[in-house]
Protein backbone atom coordinates (compact mmCIF):
# COMPACT_ATOMS: atom_id res chain seq x y z
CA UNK A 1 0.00 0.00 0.00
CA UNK A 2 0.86 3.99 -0.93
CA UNK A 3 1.43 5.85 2.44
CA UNK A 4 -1.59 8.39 2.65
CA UNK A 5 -0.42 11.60 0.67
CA UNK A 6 2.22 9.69 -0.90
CA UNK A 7 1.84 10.49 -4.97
CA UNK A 8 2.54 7.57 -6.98
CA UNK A 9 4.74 8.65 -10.34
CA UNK A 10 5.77 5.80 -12.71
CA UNK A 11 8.70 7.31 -15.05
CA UNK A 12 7.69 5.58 -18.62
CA UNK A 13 11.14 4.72 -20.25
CA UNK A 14 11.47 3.65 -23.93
CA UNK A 15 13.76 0.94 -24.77
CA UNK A 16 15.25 -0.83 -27.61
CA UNK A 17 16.26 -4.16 -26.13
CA UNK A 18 15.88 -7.39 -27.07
CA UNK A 19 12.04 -9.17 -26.99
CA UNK A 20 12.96 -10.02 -22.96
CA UNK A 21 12.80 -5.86 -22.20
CA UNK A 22 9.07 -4.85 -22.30
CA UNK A 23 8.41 -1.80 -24.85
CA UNK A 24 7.63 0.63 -22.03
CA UNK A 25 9.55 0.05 -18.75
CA UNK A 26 8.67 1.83 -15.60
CA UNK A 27 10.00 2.61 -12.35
CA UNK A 28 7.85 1.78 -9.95
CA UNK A 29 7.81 5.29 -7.29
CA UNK A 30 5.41 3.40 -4.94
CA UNK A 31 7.10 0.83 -3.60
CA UNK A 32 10.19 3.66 -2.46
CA UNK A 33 9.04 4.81 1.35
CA UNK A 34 12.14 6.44 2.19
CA UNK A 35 11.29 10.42 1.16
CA UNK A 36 14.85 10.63 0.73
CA UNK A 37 15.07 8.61 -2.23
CA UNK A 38 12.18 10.01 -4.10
CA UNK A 39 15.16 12.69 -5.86
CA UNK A 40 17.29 10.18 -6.69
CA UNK A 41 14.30 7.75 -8.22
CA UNK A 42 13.56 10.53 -10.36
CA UNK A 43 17.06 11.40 -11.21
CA UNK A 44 17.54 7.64 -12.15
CA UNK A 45 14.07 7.48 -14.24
CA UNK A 46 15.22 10.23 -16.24
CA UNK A 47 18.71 8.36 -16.90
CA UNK A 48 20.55 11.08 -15.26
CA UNK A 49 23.77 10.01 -13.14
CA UNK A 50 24.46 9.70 -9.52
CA UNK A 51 26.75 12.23 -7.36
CA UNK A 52 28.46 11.20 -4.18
CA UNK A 53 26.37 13.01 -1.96
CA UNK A 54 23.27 10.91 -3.57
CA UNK A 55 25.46 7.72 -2.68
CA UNK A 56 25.59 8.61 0.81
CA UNK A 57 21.77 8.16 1.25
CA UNK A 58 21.57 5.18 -0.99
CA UNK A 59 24.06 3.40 1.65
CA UNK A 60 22.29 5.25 5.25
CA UNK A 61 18.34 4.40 3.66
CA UNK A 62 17.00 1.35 5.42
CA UNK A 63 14.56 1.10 2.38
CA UNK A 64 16.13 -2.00 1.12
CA UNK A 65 13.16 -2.61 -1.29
CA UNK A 66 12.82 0.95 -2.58
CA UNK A 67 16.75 0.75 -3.53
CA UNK A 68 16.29 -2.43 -5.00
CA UNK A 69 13.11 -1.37 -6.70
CA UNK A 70 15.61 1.79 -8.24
CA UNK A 71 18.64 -0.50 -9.30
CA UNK A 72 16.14 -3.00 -11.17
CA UNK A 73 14.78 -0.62 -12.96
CA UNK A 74 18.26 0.52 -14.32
CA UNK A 75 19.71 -2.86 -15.18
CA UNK A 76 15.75 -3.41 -16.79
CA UNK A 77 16.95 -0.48 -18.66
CA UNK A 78 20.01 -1.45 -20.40
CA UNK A 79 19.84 -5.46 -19.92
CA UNK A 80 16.29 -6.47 -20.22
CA UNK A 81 16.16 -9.86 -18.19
CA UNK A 82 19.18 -11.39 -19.92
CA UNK A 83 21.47 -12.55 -17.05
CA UNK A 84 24.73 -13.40 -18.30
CA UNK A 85 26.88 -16.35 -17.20
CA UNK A 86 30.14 -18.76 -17.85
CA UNK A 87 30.92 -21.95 -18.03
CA UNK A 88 34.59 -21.21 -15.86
CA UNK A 89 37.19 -22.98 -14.54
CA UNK A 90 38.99 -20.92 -11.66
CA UNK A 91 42.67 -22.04 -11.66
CA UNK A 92 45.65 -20.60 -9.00
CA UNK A 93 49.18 -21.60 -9.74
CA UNK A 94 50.33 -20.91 -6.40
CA UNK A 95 49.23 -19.36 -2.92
CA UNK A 96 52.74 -18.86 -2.06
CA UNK A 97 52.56 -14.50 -1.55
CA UNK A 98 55.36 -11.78 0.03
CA UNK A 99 52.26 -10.14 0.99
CA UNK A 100 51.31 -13.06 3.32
CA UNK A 101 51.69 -11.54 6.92
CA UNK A 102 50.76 -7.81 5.46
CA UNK A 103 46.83 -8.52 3.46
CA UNK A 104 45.48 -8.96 6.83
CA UNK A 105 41.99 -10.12 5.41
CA UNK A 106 43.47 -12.68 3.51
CA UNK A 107 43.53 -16.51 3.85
CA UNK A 108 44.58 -18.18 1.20
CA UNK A 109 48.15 -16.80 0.59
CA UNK A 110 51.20 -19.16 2.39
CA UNK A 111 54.87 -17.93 2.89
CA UNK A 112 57.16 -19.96 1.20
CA UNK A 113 57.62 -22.92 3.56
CA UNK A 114 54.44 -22.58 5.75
CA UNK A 115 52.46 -25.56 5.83
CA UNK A 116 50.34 -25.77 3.13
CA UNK A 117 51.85 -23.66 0.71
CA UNK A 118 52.18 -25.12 -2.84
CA UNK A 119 53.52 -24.14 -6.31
CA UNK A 120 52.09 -26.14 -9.40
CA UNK A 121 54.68 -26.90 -12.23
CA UNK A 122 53.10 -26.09 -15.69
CA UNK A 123 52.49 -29.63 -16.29
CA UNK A 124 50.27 -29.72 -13.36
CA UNK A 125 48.64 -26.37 -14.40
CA UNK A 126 47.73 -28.42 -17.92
CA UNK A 127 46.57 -31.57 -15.92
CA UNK A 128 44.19 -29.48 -13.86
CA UNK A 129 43.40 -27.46 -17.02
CA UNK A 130 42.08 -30.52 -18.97
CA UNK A 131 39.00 -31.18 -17.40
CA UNK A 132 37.85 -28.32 -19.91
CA UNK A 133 38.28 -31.30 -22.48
CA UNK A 134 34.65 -32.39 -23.35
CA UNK A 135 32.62 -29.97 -20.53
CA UNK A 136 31.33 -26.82 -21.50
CA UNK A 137 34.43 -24.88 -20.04
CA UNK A 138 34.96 -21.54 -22.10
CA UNK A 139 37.14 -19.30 -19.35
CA UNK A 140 40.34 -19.74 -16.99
CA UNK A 141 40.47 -17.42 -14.86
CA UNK A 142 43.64 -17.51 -13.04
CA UNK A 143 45.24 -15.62 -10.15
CA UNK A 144 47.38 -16.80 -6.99
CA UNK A 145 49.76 -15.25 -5.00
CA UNK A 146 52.76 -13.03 -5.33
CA UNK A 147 55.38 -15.43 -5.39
CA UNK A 148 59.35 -14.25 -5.16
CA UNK A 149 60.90 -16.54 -7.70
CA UNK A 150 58.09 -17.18 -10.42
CA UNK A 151 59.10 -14.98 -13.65
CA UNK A 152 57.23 -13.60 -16.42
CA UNK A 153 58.13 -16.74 -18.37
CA UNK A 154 56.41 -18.78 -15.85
CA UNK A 155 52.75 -17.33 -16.51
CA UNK A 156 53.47 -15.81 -20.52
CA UNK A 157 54.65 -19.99 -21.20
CA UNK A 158 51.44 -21.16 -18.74
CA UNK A 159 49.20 -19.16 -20.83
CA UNK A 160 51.14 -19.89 -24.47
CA UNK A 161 50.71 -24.22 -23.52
CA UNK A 162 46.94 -23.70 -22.19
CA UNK A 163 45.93 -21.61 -25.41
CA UNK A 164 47.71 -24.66 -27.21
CA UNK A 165 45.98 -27.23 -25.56
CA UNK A 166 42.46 -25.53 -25.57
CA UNK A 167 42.28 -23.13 -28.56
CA UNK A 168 38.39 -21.83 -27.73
CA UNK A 169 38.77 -21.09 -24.38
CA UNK A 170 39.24 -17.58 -23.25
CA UNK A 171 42.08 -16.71 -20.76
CA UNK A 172 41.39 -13.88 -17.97
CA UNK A 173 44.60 -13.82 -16.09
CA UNK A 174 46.55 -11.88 -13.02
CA UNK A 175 44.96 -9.13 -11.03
CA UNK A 176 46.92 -5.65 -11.59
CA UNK A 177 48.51 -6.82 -8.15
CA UNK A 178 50.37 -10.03 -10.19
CA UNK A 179 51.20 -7.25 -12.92
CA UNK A 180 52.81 -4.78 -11.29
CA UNK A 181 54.83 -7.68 -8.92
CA UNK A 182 55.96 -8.98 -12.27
CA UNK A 183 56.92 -5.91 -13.74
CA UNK A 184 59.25 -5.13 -10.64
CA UNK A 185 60.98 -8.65 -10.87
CA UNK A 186 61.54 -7.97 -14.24
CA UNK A 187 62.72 -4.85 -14.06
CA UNK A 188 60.41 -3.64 -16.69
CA UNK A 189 57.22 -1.31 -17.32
CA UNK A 190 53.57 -2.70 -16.08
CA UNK A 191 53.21 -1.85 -20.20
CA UNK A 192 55.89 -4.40 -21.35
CA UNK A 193 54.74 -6.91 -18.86
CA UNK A 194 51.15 -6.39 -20.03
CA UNK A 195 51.98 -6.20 -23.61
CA UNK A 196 53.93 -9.87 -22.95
CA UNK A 197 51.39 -11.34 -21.52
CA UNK A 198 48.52 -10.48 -24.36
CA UNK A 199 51.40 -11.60 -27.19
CA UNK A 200 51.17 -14.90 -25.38
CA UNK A 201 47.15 -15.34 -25.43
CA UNK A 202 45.57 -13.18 -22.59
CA UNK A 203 41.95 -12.12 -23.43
CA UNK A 204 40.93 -9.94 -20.32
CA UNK A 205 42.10 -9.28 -16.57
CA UNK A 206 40.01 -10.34 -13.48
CA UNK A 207 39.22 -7.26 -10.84
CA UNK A 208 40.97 -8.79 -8.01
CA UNK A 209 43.54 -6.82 -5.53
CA UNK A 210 41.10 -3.72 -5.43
CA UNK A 211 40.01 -4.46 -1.72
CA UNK A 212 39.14 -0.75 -1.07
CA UNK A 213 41.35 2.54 -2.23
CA UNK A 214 40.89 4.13 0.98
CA UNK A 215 44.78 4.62 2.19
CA UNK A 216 43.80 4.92 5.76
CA UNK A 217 41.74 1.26 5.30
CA UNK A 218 45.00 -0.16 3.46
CA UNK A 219 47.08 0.64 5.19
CA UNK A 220 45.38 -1.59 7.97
CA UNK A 221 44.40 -4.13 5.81
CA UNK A 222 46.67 -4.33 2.97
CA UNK A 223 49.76 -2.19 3.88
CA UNK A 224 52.59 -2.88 1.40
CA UNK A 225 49.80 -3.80 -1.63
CA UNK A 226 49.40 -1.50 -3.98
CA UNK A 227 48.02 1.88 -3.69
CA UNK A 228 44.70 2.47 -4.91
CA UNK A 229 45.90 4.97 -7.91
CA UNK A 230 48.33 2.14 -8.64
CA UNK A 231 45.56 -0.13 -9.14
CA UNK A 232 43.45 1.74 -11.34
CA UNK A 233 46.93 2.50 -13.42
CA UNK A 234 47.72 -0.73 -14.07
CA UNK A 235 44.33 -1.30 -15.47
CA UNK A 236 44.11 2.06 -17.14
CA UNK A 237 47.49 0.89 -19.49
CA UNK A 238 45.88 -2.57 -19.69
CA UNK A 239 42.57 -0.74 -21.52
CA UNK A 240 45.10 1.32 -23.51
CA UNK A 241 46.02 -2.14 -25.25
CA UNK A 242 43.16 -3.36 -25.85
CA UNK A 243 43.00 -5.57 -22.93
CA UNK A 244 39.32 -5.33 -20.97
CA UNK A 245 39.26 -6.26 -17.20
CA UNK A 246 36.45 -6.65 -14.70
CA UNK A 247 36.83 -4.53 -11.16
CA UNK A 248 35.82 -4.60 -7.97
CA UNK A 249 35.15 -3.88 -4.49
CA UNK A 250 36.00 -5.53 -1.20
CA UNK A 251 33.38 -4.44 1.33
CA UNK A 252 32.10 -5.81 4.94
CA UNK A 253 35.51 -4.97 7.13
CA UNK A 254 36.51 -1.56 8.26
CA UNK A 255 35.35 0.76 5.54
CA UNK A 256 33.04 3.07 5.85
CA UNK A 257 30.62 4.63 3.37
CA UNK A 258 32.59 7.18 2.30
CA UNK A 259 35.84 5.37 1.81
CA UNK A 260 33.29 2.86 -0.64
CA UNK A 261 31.83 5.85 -2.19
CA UNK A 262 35.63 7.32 -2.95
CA UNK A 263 36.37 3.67 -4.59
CA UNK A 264 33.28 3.44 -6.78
CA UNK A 265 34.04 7.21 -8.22
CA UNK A 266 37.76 5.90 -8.93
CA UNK A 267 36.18 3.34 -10.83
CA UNK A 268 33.60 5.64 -12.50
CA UNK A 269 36.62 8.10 -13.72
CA UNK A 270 38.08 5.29 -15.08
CA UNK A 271 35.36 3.66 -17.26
CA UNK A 272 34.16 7.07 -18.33
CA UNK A 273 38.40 7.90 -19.15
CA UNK A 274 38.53 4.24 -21.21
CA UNK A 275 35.76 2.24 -20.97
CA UNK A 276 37.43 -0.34 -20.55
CA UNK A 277 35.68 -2.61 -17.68
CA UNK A 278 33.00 -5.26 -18.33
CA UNK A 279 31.72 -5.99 -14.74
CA UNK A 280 31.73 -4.56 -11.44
CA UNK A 281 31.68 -7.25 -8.81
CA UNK A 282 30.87 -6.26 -5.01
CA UNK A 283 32.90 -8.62 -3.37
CA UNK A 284 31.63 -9.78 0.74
CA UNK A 285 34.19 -10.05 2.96
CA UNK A 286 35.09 -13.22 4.96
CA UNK A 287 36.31 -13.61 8.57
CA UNK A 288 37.66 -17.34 8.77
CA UNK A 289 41.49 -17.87 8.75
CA UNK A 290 42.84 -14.21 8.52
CA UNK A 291 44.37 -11.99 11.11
CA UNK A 292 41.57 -9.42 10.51
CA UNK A 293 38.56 -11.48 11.49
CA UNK A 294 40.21 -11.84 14.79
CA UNK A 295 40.78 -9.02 15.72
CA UNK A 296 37.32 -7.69 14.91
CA UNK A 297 36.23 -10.31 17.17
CA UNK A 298 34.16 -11.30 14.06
CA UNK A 299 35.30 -14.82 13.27
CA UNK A 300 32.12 -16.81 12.76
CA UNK A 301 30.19 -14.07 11.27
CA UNK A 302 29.69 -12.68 8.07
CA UNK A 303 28.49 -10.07 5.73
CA UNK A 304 24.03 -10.00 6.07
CA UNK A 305 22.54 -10.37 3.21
CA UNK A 306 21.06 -7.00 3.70
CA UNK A 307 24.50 -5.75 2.93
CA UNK A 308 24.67 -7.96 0.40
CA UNK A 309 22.09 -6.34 -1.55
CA UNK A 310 22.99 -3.07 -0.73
CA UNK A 311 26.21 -3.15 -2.06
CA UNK A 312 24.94 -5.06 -5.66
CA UNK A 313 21.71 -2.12 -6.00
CA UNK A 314 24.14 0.46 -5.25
CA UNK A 315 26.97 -0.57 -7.25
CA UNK A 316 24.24 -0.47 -10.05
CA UNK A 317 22.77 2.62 -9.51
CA UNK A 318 26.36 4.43 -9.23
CA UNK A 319 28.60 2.78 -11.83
CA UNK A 320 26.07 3.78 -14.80
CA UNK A 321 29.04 3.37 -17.07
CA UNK A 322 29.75 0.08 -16.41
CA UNK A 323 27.81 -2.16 -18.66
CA UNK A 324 27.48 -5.43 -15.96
CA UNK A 325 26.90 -5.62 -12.48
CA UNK A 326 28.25 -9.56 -11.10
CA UNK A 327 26.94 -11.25 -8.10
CA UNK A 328 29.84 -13.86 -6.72
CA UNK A 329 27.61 -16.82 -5.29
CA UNK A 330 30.73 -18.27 -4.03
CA UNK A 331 30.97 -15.71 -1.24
CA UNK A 332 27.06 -14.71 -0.93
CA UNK A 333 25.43 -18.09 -1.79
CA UNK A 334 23.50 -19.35 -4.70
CA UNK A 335 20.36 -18.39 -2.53
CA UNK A 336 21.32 -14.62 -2.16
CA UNK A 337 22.40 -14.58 -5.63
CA UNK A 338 19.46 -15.31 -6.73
CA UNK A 339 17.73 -12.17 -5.02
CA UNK A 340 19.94 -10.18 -6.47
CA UNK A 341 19.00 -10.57 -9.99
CA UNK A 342 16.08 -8.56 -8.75
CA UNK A 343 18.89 -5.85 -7.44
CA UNK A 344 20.53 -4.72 -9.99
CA UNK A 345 22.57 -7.65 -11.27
CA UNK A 346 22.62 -9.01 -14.62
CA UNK A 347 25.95 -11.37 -14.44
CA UNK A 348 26.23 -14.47 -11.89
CA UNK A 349 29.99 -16.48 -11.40
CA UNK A 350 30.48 -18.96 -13.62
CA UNK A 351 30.60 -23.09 -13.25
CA UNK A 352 33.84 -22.12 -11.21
CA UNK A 353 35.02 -25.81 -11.16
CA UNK A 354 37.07 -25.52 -7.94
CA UNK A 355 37.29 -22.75 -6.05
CA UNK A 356 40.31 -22.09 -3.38
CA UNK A 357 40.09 -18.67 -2.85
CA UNK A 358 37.13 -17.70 -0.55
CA UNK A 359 36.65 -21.13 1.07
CA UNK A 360 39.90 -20.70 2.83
CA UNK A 361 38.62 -17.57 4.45
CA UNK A 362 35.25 -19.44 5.34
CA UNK A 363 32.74 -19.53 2.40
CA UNK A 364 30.49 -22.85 2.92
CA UNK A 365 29.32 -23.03 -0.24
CA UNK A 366 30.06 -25.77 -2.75
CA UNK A 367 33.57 -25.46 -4.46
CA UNK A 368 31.51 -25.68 -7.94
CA UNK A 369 28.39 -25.29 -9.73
CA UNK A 370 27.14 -27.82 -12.26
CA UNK A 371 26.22 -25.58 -15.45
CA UNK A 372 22.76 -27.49 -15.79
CA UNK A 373 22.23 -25.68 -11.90
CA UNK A 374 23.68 -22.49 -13.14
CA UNK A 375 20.80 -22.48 -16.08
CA UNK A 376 18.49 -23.36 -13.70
CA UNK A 377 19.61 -21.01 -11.14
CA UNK A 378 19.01 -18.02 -12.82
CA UNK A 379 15.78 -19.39 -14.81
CA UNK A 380 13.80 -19.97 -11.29
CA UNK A 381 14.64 -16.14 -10.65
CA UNK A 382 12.58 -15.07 -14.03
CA UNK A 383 15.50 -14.41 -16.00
CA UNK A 384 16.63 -15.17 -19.18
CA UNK A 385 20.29 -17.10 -18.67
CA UNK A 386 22.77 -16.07 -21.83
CA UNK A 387 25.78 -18.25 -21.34
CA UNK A 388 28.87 -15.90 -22.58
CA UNK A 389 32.53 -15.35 -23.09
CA UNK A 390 35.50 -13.30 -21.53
CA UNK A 391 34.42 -10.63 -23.71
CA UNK A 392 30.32 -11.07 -22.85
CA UNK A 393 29.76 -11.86 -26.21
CA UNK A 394 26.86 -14.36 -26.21
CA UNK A 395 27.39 -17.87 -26.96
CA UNK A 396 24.32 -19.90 -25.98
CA UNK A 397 20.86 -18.57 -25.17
CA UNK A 398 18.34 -21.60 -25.88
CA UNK A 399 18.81 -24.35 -23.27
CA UNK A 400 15.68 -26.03 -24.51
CA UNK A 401 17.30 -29.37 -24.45
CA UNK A 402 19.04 -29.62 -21.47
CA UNK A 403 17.74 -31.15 -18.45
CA UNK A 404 17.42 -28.50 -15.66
CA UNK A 405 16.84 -29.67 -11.96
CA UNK A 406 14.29 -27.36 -10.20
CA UNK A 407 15.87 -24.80 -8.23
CA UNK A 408 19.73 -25.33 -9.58
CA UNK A 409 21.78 -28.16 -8.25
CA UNK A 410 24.81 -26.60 -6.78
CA UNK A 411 26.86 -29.76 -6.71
CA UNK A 412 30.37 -30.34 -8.67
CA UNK A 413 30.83 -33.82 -9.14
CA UNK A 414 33.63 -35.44 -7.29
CA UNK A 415 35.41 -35.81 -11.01
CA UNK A 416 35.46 -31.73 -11.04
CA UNK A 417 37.74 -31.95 -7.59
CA UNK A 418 41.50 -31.48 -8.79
CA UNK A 419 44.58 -32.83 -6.51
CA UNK A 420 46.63 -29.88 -4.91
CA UNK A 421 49.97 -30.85 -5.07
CA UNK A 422 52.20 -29.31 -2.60
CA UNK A 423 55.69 -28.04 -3.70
């Protein structure tokens, strides 16, 4: 129901998308009860962008809905009810890091000879790699830690044999973190390193080593990493050659809205400088197995889904230049995932295969997704799943003959589960 005296506007909005985007598309003003978002509806149902100062309400409203209701309508607006995914296999070479007892909010990296740590050769990288052969598999996507002895040859040969081996699958590879580590061991320019790395077969970067630009929060979480600015530069030279990359943004820890707000306008100068990034992905901080989690006296808890959603509607509603929003269902589970294709999202983590990354800080979810569950995932939400590249070009939208369980069935099967060898 309309509070009494509330008017009810619905801003009509032409579009030209595909037959799942209805001719007239409307943002729904009655369902906002938060008086403090009625400017910013009607800023976002005449397509006009966001400011910071209209950020900081979006993140102090408790009108979860109304937001929601908001960063619908503008994914509605330029992706109809296509929800894009991929058939991925995550792969890390190594969690051996220099950052190890500095990224306080990690746990996955190992110092050299800590228990657990482990280095793969490139044979093993191709053995894990070949369970692409015959599944659906279309994307690595490959990151690990920053180890001190692994050259540029290492990762420009790992990418050269994997591009051999598996000619159609695209290769998104080394956060601007990896890049700029390799560049110093090398002694050369993040350009030359970059420009290496795409000779050898790299399609696109992942968004990784972001965290949050704030130098205050860095330098508490992530104190030798590099700076924010050195982030975005690394990807900024990467767009100059013609190499896209995703980006994101580590929230749930010690940030506060302002220091998020400062990140996603980074971003935003960025995209509107190059235009280079595909997907923003909101990325929920864990607290198992890292220094940080303990002492926030948080280890056991997590980010709400309240937050969850939050951070996916508002990452929509600010980062209008940014064609995709991503929700990571790793971190946030299939089930919250789900909701937010109703939030702003358009793009949900791939197949995954095996992932190390986020279940060493604590994610329970399963390690893999079975692409038939993936379908059906996003399906049971109302949305129309486009399976796509690297590049979100579309490869598959009629899944007519495969045989979808009800509801997605999150399970990888044991086959999917690769041996970590230690080294």
């Amino acid at each position: 129901m309309t509070a009494p005296g509330t008017p009810t506007t619905r801003h009509p909005v032409n579009s030209d998308m595909s037959s799942s985007t209805p001719e007239t598309l409307v943002l729904a003003m009655e369902r906002i009860r938060d008086p403090a978002l009625r400017p910013i509806a009607d800023r976002v149902g005449e397509g006009r962008r966001l400011d910071a100062a209209d950020a900081r309400i979006l993140y102090a409203t408790n009108d979860l809905i109304g937001l929601g209701t908001m960063a619908d309508f503008a994914n509605r607006r330029r992706n109809g009810d296509r929800v894009y995914f991929s058939a991925n296999q995550h792969i890390n070479p190594t969690n051996v890091c220099i950052l190890r007892n500095t990224c306080t909010f990690c746990s996955f990296a190992r110092m050299p000879k800590e228990d657990g740590h482990y280095t793969r050769s490139l044979e093993e990288v191709y053995h894990e790699a070949a369970q692409a052969v015959g599944s659906p598999t279309r994307e690595f996507h490959i990151v690990g830690g920053l180890h001190p002895k692994l050259r540029l040859s290492y990762y420009t040969d790992m990418i050269r044999g994997l591009k051999q081996r598996h000619p159609n699958v695209h290769i998104k590879a080394l956060t601007a973190v990896e890049i700029a580590h390799l560049a110093r061991i090398e002694k050369v320019s993040v350009r030359e390193t970059l420009e290496a790395l795409k000779e050898s077969g790299l399609t696109s970067l992942p968004g990784g080593g972001a965290e949050v630009f704030s130098t205050a929060v860095r330098a508490t979480i992530a104190e030798r990493k590099l700076t924010g600015q050195e982030w975005i530069n690394v990807h900024r030279e990467a767009h100059a050659l013609g190499i896209p990359s995703n980006c994101t943004m580590l929230y749930g820890h010690i940030e506060t809205a302002d220091d998020r707000i400062e990140h996603l306008t980074m971003l935003r100068d960025l995209q509107d400088e190059t235009g280079g990034f595909l997907t923003y992905i909101p990325l929920a901080y864990h607290t198992e197995n890292n220094e940080l989690g303990e002492q926030l006296g948080r280890v056991g808890t997590a980010t709400t889904g309240y937050e969850d959603m939050k951070n996916i509607a508002i990452g929509r509603l600010f980062l209008d230049s940014i064609p995709h929003v991503k929700t990571h269902w790793p971190m946030v589970t299939p089930f919250m995932s789900q909701i937010a294709l109703s939030f702003g999202c358009d793009d949900v983590e791939g197949t995954v295969i095996y992932e190390r990354v986020y279940h060493e800080a604590g994610a329970v979810t399963e390690m893999g997704m079975a692409y038939e569950g993936l379908v059906a995932l996003i399906r049971d939400a109302g949305k129309a799943p486009i399976e796509r590249n690297s590049l979100y070009q579309e490869l598959r939208s009629d899944f007519s003959a495969l045989d979808l369980p009800h509801g997605g069935d999150t399970r990888p099967s044991r086959a999917m589960m690769p041996v970590v060898h230690a080294a």
